[in-house]
C-alpha atoms as a PDB file:
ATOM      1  CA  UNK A   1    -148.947 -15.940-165.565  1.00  0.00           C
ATOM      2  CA  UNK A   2    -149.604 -17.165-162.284  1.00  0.00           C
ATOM      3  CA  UNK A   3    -148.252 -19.237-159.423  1.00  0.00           C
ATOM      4  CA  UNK A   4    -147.801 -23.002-160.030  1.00  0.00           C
ATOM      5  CA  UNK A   5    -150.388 -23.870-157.854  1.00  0.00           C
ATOM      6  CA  UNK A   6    -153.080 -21.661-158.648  1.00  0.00           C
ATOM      7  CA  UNK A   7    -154.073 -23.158-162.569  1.00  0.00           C
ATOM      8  CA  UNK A   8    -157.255 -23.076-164.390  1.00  0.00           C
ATOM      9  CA  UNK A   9    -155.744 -23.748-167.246  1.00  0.00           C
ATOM     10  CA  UNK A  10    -152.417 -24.993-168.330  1.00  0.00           C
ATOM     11  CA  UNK A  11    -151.345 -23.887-171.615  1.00  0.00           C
ATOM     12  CA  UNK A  12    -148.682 -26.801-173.363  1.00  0.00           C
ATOM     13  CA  UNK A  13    -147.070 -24.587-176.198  1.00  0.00           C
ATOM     14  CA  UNK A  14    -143.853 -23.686-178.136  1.00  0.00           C
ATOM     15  CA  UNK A  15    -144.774 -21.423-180.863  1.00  0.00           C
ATOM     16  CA  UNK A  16    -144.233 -18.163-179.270  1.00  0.00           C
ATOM     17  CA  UNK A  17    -147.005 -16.552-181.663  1.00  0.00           C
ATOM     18  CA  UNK A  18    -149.373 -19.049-180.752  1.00  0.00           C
ATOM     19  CA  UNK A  19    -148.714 -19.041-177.103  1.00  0.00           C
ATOM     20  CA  UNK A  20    -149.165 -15.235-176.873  1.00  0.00           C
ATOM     21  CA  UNK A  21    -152.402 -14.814-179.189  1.00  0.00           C
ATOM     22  CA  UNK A  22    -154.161 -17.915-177.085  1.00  0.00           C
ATOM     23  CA  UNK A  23    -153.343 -16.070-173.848  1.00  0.00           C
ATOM     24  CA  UNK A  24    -154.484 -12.990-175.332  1.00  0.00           C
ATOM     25  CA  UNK A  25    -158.142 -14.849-176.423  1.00  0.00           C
ATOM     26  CA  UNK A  26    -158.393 -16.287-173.190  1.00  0.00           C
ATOM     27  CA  UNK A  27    -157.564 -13.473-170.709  1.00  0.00           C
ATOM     28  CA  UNK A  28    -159.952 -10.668-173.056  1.00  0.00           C
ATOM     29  CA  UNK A  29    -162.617 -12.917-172.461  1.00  0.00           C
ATOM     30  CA  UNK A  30    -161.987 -13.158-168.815  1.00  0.00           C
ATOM     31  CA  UNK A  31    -162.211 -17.014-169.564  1.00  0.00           C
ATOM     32  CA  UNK A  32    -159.821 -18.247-166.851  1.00  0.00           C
ATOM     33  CA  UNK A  33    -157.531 -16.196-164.435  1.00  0.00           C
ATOM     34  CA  UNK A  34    -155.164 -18.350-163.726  1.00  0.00           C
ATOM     35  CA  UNK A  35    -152.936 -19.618-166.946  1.00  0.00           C
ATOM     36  CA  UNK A  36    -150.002 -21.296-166.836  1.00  0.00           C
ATOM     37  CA  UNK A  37    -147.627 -21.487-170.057  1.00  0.00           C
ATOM     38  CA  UNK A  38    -144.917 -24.482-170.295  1.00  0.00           C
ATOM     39  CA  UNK A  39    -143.213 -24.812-173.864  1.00  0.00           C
ATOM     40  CA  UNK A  40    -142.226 -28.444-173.730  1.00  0.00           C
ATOM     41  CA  UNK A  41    -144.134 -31.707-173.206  1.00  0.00           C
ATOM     42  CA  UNK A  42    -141.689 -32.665-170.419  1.00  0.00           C
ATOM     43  CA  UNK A  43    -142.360 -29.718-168.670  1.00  0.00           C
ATOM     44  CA  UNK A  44    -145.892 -30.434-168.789  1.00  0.00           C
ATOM     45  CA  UNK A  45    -145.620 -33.684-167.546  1.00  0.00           C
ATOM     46  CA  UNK A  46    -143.323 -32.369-164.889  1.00  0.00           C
ATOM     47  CA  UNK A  47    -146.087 -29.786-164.125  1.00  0.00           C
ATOM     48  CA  UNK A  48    -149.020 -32.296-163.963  1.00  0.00           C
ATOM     49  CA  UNK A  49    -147.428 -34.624-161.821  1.00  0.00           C
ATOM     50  CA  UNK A  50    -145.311 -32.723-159.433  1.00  0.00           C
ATOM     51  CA  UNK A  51    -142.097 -33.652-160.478  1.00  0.00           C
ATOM     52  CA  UNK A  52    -138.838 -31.771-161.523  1.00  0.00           C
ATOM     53  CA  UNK A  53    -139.053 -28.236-161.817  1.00  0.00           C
ATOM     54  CA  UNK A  54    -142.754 -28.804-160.211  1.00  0.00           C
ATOM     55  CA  UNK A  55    -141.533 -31.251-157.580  1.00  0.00           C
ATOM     56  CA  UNK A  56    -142.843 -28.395-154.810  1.00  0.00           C
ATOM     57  CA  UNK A  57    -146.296 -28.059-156.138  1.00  0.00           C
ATOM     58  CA  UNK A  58    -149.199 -29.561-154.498  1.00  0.00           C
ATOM     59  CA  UNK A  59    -150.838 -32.460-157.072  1.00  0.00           C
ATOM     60  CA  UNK A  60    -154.331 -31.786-155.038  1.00  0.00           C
ATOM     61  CA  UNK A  61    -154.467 -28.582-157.324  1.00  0.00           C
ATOM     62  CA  UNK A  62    -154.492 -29.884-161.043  1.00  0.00           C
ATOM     63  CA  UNK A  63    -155.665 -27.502-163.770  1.00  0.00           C
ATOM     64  CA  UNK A  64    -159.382 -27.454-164.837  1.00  0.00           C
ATOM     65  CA  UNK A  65    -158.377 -27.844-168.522  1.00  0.00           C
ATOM     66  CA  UNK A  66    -155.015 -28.292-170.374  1.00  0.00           C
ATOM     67  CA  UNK A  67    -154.331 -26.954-173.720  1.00  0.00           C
ATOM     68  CA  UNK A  68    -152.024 -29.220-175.688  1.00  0.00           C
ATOM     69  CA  UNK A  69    -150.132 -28.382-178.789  1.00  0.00           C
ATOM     70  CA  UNK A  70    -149.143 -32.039-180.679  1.00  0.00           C
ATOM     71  CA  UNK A  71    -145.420 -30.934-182.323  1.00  0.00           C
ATOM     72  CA  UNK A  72    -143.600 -29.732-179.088  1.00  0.00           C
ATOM     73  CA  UNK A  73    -139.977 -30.465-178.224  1.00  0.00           C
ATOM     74  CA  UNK A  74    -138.294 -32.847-175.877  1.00  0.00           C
ATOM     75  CA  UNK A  75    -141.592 -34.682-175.646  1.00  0.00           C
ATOM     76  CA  UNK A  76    -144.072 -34.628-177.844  1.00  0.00           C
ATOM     77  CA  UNK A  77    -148.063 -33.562-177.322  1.00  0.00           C
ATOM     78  CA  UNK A  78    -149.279 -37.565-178.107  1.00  0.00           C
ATOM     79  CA  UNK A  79    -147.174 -39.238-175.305  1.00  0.00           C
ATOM     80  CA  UNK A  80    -148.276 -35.879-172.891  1.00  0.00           C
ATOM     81  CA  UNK A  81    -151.523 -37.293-173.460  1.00  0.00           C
ATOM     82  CA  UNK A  82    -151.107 -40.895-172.833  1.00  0.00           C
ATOM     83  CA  UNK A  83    -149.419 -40.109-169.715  1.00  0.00           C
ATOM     84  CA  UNK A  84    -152.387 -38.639-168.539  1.00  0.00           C
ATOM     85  CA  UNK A  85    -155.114 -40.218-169.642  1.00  0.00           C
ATOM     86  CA  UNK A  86    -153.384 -43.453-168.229  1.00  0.00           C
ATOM     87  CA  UNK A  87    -152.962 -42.177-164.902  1.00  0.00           C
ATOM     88  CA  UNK A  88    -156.158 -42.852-162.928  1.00  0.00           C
ATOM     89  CA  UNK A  89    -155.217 -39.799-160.815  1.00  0.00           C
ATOM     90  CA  UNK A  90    -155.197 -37.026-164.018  1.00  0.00           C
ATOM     91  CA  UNK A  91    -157.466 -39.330-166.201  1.00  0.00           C
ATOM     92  CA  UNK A  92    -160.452 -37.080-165.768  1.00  0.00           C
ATOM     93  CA  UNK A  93    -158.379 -34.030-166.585  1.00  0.00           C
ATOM     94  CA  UNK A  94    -159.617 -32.158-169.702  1.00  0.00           C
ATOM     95  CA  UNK A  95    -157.381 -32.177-172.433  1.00  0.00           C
ATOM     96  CA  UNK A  96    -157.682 -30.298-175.599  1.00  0.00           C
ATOM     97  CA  UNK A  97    -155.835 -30.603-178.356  1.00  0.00           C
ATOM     98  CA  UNK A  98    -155.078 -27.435-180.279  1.00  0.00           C
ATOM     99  CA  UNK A  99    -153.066 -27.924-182.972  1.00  0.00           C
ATOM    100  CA  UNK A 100    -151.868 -27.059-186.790  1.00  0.00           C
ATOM    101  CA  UNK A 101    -151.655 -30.391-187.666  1.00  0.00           C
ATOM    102  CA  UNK A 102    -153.897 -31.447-190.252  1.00  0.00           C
ATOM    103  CA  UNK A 103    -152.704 -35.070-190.458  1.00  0.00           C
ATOM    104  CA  UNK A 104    -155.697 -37.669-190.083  1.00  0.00           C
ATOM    105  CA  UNK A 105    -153.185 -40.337-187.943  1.00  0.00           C
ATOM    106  CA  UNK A 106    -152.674 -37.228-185.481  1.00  0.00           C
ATOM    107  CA  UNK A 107    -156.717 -37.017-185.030  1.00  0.00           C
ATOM    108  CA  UNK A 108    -157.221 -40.700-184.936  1.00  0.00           C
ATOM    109  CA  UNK A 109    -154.444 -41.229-182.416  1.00  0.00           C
ATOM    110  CA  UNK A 110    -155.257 -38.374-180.201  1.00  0.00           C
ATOM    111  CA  UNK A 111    -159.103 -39.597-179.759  1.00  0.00           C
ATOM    112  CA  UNK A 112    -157.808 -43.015-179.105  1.00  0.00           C
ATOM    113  CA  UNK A 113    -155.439 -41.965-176.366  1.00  0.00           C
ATOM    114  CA  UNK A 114    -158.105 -40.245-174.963  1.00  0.00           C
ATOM    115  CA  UNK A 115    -158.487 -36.430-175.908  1.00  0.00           C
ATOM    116  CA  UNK A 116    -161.505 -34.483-174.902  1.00  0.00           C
ATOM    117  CA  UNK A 117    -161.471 -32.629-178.234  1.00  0.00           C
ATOM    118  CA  UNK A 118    -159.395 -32.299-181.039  1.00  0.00           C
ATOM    119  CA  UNK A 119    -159.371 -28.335-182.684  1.00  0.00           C
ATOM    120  CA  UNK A 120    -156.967 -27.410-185.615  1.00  0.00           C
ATOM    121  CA  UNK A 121    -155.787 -24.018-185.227  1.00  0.00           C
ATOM    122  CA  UNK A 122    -156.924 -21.638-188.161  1.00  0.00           C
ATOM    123  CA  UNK A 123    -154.209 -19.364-190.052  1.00  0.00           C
ATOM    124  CA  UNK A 124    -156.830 -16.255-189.482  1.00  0.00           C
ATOM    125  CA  UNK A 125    -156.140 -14.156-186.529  1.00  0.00           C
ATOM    126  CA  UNK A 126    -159.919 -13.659-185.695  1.00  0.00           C
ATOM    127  CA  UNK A 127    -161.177 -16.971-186.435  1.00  0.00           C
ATOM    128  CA  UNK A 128    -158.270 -18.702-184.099  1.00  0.00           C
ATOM    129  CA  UNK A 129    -159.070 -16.146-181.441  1.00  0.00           C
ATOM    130  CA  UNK A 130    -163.070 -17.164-182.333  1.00  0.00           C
ATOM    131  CA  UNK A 131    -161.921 -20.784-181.063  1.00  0.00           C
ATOM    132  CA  UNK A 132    -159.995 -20.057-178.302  1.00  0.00           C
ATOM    133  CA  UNK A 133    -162.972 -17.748-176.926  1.00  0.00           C
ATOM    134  CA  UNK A 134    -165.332 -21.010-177.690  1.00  0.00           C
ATOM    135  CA  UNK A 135    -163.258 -23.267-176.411  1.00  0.00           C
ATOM    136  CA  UNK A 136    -162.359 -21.691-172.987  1.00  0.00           C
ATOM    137  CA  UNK A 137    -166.253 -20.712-172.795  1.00  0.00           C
ATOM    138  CA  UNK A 138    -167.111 -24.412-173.177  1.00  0.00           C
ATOM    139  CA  UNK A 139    -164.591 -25.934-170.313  1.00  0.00           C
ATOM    140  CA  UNK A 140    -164.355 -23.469-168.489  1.00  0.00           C
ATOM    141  CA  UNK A 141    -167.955 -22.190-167.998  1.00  0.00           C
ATOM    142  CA  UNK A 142    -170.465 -24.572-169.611  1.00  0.00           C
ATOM    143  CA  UNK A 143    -168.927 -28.137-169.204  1.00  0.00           C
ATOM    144  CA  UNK A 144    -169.739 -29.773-165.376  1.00  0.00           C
ATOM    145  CA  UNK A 145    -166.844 -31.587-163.959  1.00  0.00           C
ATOM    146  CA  UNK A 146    -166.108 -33.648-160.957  1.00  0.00           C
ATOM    147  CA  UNK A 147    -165.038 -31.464-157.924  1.00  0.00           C
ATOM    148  CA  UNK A 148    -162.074 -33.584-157.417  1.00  0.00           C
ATOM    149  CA  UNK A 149    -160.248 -35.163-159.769  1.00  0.00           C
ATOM    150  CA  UNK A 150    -157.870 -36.939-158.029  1.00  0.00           C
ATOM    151  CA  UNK A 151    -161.029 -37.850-154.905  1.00  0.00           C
ATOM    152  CA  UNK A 152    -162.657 -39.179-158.081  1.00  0.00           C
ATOM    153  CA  UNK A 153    -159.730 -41.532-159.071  1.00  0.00           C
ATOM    154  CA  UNK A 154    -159.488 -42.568-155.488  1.00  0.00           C
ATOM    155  CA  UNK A 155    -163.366 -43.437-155.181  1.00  0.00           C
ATOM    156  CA  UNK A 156    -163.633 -45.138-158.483  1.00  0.00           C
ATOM    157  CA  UNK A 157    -160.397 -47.219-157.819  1.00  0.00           C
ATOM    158  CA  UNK A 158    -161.199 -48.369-154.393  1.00  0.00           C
ATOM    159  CA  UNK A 159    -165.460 -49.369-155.734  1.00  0.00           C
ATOM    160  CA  UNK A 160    -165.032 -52.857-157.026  1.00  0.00           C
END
């Protein structure tokens, strides 16, 4: 893991399983080197907007991407997402749901609250690492993004 500050990706999961073969993917394929792993959808919401256990880290240095589970404790993955896609400051911020859920309501709702992409993870061991490789490929290397999310938010609030 890395330093708080220093994210290219932030990695919202609870399955321990999960957590470790998506970090595995990602850091074989030298996708991102910077991950950072919170368990909880308060603690990502904490670590997004600098508050709590995150109070000291500097909101000018947001993740490039955020990989979001849906069924995570104390908070879960579909109100994550709603806080951020609502706040003009972390609206742009990629968000990916990766998920097991197979539920129809939890597709709908997450492309309604705003998701960049909705993946369900696969049972198979290759084929999940397959997706991960993809996905970090994709938003991490391929997709073009704003240089500044939050100078973005700023610019397009204060433009009438």
């Amino acid at each position: 893991m890395t330093e708080p500050n220093e994210v290219d990706i932030l990695l919202v999961e609870d399955n321990p399983d999960d957590l470790e073969l998506t970090l595995h993917a990602l850091r074989r394929e030298h996708l991102a080197n910077n991950i950072f792993a919170v368990r909880d959808g308060e603690e990502a919401v904490e670590f997004l907007f600098c508050t709590g256990r995150f109070q000291q880290r500097n909101f000018d240095h947001l993740p490039r991407l955020v990989l979001l589970d849906l069924k995570l404790p104390k908070l879960n993955g579909l109100e994550v997402l709603k806080r951020v896609k609502q706040d003009p400051r972390t609206k742009a911020l990629p968000v990916v749901v990766l998920t097991s859920s197979k539920e129809e309501r939890d597709l709908v709702a997450s492309y309604n609250l705003g998701a960049n992409s909705y993946i369900q993870k696969p049972v198979d061991f290759d084929r999940f690492r397959e997706i991960v490789k993809s996905t970090g490929l994709y938003w991490m290397v391929i997709n073009q993004r704003p240089l500044s999310n939050t100078a973005s938010a700023s610019r397009a609030a204060t433009q009438p």
